[in-house]
C-alpha atoms as a PDB file:
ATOM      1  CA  UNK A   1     106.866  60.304  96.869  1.00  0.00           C
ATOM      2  CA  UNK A   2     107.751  62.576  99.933  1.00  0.00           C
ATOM      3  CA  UNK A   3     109.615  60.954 102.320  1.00  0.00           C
ATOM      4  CA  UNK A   4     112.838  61.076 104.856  1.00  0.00           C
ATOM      5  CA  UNK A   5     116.301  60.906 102.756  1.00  0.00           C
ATOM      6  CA  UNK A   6     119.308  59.497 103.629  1.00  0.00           C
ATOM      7  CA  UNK A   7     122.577  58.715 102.243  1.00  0.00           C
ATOM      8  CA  UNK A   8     125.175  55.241 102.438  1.00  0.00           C
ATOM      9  CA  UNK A   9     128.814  55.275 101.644  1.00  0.00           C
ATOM     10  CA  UNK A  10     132.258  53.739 102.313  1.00  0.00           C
ATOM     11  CA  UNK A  11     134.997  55.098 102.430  1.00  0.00           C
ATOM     12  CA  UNK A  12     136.176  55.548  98.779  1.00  0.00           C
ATOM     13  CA  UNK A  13     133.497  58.776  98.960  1.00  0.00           C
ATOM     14  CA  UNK A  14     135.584  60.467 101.807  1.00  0.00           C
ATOM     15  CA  UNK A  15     133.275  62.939 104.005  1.00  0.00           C
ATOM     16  CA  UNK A  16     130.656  64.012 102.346  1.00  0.00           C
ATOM     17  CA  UNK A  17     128.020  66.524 103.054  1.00  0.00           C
ATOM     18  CA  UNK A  18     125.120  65.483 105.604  1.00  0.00           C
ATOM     19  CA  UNK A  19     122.747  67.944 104.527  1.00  0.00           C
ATOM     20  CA  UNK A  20     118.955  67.223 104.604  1.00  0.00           C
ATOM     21  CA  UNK A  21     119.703  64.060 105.577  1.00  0.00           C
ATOM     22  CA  UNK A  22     117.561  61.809 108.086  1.00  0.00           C
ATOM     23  CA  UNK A  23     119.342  58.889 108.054  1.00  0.00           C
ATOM     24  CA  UNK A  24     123.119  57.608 107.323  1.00  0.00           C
ATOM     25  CA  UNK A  25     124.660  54.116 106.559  1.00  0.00           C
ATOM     26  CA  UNK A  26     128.067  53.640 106.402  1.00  0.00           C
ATOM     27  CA  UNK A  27     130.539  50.441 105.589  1.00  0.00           C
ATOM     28  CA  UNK A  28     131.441  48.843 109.165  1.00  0.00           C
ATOM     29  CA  UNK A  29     133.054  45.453 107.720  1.00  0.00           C
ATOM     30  CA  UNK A  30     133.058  43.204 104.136  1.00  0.00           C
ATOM     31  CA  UNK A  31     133.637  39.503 104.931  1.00  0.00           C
ATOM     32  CA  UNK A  32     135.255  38.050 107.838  1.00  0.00           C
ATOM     33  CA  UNK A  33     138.860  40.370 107.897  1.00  0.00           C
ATOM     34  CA  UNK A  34     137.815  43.374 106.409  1.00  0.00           C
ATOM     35  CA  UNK A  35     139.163  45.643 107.250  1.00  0.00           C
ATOM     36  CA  UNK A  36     142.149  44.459 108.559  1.00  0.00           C
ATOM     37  CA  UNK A  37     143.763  45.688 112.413  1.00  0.00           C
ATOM     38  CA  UNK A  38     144.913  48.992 111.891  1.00  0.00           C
ATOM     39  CA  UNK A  39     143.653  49.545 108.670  1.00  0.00           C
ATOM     40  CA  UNK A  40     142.769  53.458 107.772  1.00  0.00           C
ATOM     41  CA  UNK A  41     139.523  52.354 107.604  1.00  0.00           C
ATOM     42  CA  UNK A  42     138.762  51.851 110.885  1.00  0.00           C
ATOM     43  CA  UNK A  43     139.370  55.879 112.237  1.00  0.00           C
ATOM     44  CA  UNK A  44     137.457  56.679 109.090  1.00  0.00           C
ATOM     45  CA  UNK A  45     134.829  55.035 110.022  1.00  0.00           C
ATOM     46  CA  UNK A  46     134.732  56.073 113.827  1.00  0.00           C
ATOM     47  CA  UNK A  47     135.472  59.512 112.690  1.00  0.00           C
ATOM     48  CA  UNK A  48     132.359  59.178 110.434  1.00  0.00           C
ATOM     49  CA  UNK A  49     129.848  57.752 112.767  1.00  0.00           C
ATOM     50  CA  UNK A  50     130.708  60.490 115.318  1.00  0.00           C
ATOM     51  CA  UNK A  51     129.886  63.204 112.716  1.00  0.00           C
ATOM     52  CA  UNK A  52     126.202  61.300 111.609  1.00  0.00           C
ATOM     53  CA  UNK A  53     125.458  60.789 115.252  1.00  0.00           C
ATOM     54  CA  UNK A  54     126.624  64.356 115.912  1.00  0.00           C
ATOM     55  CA  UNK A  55     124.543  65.605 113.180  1.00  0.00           C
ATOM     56  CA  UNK A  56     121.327  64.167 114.937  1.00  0.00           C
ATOM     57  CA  UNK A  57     120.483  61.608 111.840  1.00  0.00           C
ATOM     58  CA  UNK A  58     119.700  57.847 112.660  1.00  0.00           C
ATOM     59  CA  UNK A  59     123.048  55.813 112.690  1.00  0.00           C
ATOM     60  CA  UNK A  60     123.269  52.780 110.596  1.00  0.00           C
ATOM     61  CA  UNK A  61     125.832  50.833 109.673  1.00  0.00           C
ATOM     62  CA  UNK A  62     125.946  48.026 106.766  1.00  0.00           C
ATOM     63  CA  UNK A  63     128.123  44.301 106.044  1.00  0.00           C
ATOM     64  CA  UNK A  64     129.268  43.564 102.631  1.00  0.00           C
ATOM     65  CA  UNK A  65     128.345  39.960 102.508  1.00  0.00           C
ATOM     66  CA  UNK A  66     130.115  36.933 101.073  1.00  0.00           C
ATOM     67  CA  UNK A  67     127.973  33.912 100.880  1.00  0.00           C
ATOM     68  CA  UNK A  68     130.717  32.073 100.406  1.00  0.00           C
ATOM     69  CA  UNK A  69     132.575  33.096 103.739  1.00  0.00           C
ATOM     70  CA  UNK A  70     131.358  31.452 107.352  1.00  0.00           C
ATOM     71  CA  UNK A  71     128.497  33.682 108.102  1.00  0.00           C
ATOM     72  CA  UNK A  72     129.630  33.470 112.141  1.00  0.00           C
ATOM     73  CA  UNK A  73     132.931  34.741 111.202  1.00  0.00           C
ATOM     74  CA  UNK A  74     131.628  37.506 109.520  1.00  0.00           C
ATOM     75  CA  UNK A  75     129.192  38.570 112.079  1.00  0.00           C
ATOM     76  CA  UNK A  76     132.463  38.698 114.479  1.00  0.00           C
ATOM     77  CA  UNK A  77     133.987  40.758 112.115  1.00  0.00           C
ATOM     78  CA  UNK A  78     130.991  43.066 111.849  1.00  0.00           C
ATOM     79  CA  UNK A  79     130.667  43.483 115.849  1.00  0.00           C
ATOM     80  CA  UNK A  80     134.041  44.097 116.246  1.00  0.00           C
ATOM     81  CA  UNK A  81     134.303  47.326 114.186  1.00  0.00           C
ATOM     82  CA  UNK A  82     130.468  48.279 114.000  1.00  0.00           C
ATOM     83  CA  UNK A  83     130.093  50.030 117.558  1.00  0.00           C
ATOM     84  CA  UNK A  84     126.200  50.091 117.360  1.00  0.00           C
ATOM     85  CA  UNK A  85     124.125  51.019 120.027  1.00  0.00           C
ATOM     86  CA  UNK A  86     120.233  50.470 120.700  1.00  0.00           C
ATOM     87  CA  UNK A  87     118.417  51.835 118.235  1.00  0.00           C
ATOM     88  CA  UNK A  88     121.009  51.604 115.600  1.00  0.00           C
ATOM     89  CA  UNK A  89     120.165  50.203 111.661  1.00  0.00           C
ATOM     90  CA  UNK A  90     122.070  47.389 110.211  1.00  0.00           C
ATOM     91  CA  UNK A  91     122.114  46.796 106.205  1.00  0.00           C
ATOM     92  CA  UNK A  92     123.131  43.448 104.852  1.00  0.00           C
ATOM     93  CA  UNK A  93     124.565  44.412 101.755  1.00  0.00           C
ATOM     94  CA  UNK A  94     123.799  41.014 100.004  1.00  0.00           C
ATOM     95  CA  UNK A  95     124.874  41.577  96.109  1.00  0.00           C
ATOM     96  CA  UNK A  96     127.322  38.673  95.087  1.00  0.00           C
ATOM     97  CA  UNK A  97     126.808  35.334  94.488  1.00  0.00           C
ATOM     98  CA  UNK A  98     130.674  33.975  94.763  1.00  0.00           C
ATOM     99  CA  UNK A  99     129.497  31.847  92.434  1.00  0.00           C
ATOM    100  CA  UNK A 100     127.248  29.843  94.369  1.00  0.00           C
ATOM    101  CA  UNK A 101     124.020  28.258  93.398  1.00  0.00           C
ATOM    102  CA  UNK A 102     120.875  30.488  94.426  1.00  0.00           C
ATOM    103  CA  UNK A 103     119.380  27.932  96.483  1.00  0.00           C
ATOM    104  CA  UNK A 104     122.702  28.122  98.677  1.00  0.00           C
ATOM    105  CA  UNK A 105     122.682  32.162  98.860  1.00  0.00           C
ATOM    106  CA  UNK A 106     119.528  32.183  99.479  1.00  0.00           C
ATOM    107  CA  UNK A 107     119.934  29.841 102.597  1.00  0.00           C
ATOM    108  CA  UNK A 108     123.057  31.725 104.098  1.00  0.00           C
ATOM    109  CA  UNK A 109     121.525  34.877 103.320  1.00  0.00           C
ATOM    110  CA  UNK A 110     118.420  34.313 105.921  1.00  0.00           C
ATOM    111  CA  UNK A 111     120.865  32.262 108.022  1.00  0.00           C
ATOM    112  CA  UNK A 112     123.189  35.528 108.098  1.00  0.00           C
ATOM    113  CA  UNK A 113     119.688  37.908 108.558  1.00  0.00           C
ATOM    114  CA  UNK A 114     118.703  35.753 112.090  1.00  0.00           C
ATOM    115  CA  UNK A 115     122.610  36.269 113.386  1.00  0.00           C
ATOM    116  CA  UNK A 116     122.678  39.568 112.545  1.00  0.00           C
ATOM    117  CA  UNK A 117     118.735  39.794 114.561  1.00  0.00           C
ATOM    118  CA  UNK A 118     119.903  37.629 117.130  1.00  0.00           C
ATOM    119  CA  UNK A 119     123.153  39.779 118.010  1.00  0.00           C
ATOM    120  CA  UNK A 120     121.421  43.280 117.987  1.00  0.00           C
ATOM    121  CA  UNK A 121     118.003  42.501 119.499  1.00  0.00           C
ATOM    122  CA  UNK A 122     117.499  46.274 119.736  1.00  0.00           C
ATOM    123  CA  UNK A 123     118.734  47.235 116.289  1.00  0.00           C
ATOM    124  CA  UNK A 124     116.707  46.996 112.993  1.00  0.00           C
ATOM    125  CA  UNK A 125     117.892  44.494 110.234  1.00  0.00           C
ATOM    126  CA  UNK A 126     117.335  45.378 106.670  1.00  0.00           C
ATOM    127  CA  UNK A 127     118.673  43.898 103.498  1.00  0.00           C
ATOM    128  CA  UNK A 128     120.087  45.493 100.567  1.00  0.00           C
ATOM    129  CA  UNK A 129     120.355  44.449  97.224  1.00  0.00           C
ATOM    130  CA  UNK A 130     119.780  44.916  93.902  1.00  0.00           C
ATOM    131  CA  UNK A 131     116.199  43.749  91.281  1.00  0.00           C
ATOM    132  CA  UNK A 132     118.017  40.645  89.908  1.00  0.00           C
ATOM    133  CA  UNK A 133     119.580  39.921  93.220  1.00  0.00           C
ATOM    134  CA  UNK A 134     115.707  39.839  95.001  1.00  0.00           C
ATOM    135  CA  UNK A 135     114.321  38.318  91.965  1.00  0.00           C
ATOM    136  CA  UNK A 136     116.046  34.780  92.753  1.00  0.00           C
ATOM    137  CA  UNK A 137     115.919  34.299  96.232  1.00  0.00           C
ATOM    138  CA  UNK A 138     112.831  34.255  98.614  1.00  0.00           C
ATOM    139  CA  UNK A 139     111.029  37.274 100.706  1.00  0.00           C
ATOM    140  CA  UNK A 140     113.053  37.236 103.992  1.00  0.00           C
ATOM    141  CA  UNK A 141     114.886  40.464 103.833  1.00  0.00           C
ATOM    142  CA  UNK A 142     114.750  40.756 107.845  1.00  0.00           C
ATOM    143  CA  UNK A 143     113.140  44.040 109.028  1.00  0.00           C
ATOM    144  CA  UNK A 144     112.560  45.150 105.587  1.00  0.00           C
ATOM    145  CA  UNK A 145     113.812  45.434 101.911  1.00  0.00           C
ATOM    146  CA  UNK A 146     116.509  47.985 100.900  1.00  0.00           C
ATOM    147  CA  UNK A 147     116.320  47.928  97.446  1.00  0.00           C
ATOM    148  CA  UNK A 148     118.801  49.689  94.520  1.00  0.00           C
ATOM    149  CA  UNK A 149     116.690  50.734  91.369  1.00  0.00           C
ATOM    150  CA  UNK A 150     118.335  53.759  90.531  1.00  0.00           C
ATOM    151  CA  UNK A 151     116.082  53.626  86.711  1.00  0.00           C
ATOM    152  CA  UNK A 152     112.858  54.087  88.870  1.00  0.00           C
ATOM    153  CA  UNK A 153     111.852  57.689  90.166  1.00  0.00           C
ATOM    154  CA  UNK A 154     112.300  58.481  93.748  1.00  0.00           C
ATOM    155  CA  UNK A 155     110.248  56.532  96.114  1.00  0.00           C
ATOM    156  CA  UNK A 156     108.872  54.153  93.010  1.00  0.00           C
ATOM    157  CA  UNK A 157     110.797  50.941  92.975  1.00  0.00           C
ATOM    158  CA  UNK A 158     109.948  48.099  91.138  1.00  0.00           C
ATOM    159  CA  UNK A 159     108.970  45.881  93.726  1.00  0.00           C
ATOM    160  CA  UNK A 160     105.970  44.787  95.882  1.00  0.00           C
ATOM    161  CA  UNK A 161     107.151  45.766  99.534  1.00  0.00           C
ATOM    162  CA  UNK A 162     110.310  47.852  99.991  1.00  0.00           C
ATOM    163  CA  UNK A 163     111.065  50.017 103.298  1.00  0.00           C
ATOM    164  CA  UNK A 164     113.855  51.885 101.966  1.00  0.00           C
ATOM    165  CA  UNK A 165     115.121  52.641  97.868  1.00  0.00           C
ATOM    166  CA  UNK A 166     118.281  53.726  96.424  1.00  0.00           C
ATOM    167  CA  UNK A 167     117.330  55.924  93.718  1.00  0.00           C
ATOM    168  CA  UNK A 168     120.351  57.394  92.610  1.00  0.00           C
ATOM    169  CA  UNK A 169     124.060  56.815  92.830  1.00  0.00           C
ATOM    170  CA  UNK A 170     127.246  59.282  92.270  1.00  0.00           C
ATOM    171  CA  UNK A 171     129.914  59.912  94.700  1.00  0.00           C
ATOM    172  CA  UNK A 172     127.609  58.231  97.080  1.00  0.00           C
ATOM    173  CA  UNK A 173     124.086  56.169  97.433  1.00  0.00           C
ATOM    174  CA  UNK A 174     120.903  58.295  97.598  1.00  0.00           C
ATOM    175  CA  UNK A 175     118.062  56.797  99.461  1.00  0.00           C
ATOM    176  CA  UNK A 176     114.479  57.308 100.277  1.00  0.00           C
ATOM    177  CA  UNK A 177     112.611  56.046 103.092  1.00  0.00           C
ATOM    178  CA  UNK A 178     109.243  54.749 102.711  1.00  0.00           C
ATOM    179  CA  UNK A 179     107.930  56.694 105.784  1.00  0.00           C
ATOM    180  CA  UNK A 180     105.998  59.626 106.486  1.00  0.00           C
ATOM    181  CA  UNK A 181     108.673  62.085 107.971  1.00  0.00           C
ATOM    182  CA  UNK A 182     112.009  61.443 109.876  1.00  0.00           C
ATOM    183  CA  UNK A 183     110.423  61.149 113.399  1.00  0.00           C
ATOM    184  CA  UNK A 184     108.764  58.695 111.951  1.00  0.00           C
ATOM    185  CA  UNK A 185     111.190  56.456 110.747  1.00  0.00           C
ATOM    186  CA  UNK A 186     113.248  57.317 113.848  1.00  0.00           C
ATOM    187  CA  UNK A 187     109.928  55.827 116.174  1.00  0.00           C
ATOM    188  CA  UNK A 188     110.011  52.407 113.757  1.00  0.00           C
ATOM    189  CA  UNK A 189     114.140  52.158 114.401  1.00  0.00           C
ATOM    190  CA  UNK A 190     114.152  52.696 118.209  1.00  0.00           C
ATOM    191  CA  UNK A 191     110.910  50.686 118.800  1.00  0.00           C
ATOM    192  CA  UNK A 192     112.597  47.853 119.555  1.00  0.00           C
ATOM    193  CA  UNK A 193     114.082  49.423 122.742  1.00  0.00           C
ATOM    194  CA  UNK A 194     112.339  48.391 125.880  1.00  0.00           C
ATOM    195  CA  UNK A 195     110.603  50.926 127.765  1.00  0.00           C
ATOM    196  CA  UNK A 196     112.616  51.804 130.665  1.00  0.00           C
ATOM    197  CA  UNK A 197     110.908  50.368 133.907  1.00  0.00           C
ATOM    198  CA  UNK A 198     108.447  53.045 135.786  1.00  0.00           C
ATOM    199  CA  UNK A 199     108.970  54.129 139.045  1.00  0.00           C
ATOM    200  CA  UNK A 200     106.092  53.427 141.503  1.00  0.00           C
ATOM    201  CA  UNK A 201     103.251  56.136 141.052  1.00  0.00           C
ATOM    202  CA  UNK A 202     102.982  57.995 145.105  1.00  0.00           C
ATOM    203  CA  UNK A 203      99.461  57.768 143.902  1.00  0.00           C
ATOM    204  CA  UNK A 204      99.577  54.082 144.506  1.00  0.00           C
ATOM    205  CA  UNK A 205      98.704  52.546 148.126  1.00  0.00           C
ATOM    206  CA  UNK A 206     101.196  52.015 150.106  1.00  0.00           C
ATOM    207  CA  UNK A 207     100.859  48.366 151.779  1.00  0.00           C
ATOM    208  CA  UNK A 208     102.408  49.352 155.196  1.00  0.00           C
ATOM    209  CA  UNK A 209     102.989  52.078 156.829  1.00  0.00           C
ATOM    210  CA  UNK A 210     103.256  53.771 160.252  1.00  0.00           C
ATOM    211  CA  UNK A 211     101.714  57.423 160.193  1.00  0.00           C
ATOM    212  CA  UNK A 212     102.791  60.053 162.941  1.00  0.00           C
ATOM    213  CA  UNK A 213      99.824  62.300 163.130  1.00  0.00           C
ATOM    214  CA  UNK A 214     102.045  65.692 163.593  1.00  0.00           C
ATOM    215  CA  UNK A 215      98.867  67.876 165.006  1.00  0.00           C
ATOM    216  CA  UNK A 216      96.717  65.611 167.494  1.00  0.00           C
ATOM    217  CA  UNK A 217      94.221  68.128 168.531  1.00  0.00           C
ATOM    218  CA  UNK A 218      90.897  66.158 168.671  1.00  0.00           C
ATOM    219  CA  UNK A 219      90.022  65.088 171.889  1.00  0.00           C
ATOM    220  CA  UNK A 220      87.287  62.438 170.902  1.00  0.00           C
ATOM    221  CA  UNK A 221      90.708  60.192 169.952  1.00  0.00           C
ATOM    222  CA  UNK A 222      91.576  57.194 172.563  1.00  0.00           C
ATOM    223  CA  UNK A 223      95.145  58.457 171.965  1.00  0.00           C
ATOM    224  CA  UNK A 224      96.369  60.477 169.277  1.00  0.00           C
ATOM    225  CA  UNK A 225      99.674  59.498 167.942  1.00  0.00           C
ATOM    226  CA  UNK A 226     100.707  56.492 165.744  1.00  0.00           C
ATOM    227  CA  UNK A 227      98.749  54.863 163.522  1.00  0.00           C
ATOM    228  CA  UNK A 228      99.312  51.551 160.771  1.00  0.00           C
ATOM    229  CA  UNK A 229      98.189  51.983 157.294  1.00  0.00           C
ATOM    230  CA  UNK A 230      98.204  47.953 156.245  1.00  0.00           C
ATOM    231  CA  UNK A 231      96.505  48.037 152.736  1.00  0.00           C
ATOM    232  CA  UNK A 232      92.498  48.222 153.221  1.00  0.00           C
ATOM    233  CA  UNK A 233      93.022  48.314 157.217  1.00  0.00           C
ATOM    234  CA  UNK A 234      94.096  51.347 159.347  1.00  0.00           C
ATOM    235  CA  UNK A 235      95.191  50.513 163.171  1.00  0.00           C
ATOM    236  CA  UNK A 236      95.831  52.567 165.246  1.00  0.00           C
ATOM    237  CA  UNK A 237      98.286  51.427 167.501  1.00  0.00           C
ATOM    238  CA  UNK A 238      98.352  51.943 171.804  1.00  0.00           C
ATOM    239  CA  UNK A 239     101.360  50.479 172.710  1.00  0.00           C
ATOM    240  CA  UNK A 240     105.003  51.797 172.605  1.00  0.00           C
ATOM    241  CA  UNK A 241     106.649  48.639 172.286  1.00  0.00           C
ATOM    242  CA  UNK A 242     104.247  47.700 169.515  1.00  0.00           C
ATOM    243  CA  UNK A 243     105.406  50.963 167.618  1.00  0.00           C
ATOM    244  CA  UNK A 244     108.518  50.309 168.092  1.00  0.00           C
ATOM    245  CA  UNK A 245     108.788  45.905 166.922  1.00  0.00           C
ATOM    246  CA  UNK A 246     106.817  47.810 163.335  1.00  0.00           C
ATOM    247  CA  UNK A 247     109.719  50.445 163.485  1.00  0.00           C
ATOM    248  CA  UNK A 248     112.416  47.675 163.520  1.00  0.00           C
ATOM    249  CA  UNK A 249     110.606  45.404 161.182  1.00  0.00           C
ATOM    250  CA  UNK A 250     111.248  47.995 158.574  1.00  0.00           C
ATOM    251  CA  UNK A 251     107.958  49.715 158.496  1.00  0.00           C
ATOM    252  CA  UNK A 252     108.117  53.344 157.030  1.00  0.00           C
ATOM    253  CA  UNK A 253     107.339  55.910 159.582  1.00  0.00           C
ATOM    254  CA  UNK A 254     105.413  59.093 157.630  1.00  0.00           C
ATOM    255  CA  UNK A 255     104.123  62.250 159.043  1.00  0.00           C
ATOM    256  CA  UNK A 256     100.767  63.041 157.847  1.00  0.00           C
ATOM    257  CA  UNK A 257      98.664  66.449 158.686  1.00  0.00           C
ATOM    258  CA  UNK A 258      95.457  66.037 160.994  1.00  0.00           C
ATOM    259  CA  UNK A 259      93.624  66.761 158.313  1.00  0.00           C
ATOM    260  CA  UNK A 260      94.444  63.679 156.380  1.00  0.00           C
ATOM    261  CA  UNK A 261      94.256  61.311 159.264  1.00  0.00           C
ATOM    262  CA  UNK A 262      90.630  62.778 159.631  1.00  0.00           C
ATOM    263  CA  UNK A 263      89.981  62.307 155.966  1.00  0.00           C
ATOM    264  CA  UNK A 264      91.007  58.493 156.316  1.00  0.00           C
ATOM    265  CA  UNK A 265      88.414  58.411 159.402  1.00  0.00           C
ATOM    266  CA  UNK A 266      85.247  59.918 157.180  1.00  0.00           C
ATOM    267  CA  UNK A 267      85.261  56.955 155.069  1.00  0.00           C
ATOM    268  CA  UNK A 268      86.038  54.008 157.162  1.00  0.00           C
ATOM    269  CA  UNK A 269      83.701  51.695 158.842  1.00  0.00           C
ATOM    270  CA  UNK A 270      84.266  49.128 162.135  1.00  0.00           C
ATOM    271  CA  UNK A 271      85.764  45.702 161.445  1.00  0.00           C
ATOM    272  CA  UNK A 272      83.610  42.967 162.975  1.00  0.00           C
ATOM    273  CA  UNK A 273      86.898  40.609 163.646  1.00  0.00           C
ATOM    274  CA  UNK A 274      88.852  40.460 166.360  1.00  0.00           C
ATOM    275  CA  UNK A 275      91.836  42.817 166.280  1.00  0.00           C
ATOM    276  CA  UNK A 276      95.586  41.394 166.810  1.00  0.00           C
ATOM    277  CA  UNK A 277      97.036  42.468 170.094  1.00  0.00           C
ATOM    278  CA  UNK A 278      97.383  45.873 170.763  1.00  0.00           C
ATOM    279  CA  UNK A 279      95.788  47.541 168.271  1.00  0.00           C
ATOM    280  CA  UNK A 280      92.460  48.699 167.369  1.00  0.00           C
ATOM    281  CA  UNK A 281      91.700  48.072 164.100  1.00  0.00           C
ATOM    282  CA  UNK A 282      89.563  50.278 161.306  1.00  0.00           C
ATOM    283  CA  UNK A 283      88.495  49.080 157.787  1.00  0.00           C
ATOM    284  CA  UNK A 284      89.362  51.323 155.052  1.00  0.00           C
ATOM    285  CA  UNK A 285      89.985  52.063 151.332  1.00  0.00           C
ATOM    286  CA  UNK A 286      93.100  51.932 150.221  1.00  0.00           C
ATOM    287  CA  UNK A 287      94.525  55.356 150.839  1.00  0.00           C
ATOM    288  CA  UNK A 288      98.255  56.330 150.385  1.00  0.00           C
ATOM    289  CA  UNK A 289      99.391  59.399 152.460  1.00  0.00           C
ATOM    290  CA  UNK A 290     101.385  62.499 151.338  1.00  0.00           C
END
């Protein structure tokens, strides 16, 4: 299989090289006090997401679980020294036991998979572990299965449905991605980001708004001048004062050309309802001006 590689690590394999990598996970936290307040761990591990992010790969960042250990406590842990951001990936690394009964890991494991979901809405939750591991508990691995079977080729694991496989292990984990190319697995990671909000198109209509007709040359008009774009219905307003109470109610004054007051004209027809005071009133499509 062909597919966007990736390394993870802690910090027992130092620095190593980033290159042809797509996507690198590194130990944030183990437990609920790991690593401890100024630990060398923690400006190895800023020092080491700077470089990934740097580098242009997709940031992740993994737990080493205890099942044994308050799963809230842990999660505390893991936010305080994780420094994720939108877009991020998050491993559970979920291979002990503590000598627990499987039924019990397997209920703190998808207890600790919603936290970790519920905490980083905009991050992608996968969990890691090993064959015998996944063989005794039940499918919820979160946002997909990271699965070590370094005795199966690249890209071949031994399992049904896996997003990610370690295939190989040495100074530090090798891992494939089961997606088409980096951009790819890059658009599944960040598509939990909300679209940013759009601004309103100028195309749009506007629902109010006073135009200023900057070349009144035709002499057919009752008085060239102002006139009130109020969704489907232009007016064209006669009176000052009447200009002015729009003006201070926080209409939007806009200078149009002749030419697109005229084009407004062509396509509108007579209203057959009375008109409010001191206007005359013209139906017509809903046309924004420039």
């Amino acid at each position: 299989m062909s597919g966007p590689k990736g390394i993870d690590y802690f910090i027992g394999d130092g620095s190593p090289s980033l290159a042809g990598d797509a996507f690198v996970v590194i130990k944030a936290s183990e437990g609920a006090s790991y690593p401890p307040d100024g630990a060398p761990e923690i400006a190895w591990y800023a020092q080491q997401q700077a470089r990934v992010r740097a580098a242009g790969d997709l940031f992740g960042a993994f737990l080493f679980w205890h099942p044994s250990v308050d799963n809230a406590a842990q999660l505390a842990n893991f936010q305080k020294r994780a420094n994720l951001r939108p877009g991020d990936v998050i491993q559970l690394d979920a291979e002990v036991t503590d000598g627990l009964p499987w039924a019990t890991v397997n209920a703190r494991k998808n207890d600790m998979l919603a936290r970790l979901k519920h905490a980083y809405p905009q991050c992608r939750v996968l969990l890691y572990t090993y064959l015998d591991f996944w063989n005794h508990v039940d499918a919820n691995a979160g946002d997909g299965l990271w699965i070590a079977d370094p005795s199966a080729p690249a890209g071949a694991p031994r399992v049904a449905h896996w997003l990610i496989h370690q295939y190989a292990s040495s100074n530090v984990d090798y891992d494939i991605a089961n997606f088409a190319n980096a951009a790819a697995l890059r658009a599944w990671a960040t598509a939990l980001i909300p679209a940013p909000p759009q601004p309103a198109s100028e195309e749009e209509p506007v629902s109010k708004m006073l135009l200023a007709i900057a070349d009144p040359t035709d002499p057919t008009l009752e008085k060239p001048g102002i006139w009130l774009l109020d969704g489907p219905l232009y007016f064209h307003v006669l009176d000052e004062a009447d200009c002015m109470a729009f003006l201070n109610a926080g209409v939007k004054q806009v200078s149009i050309s002749y030419a697109q007051h005229k084009t407004i004209l062509a396509e509108i027809a007579l209203l057959q309802v009375a008109p409010p005071t001191g206007v005359h009133p013209i139906s017509a499509p809903a046309v924004a001006a420039t």
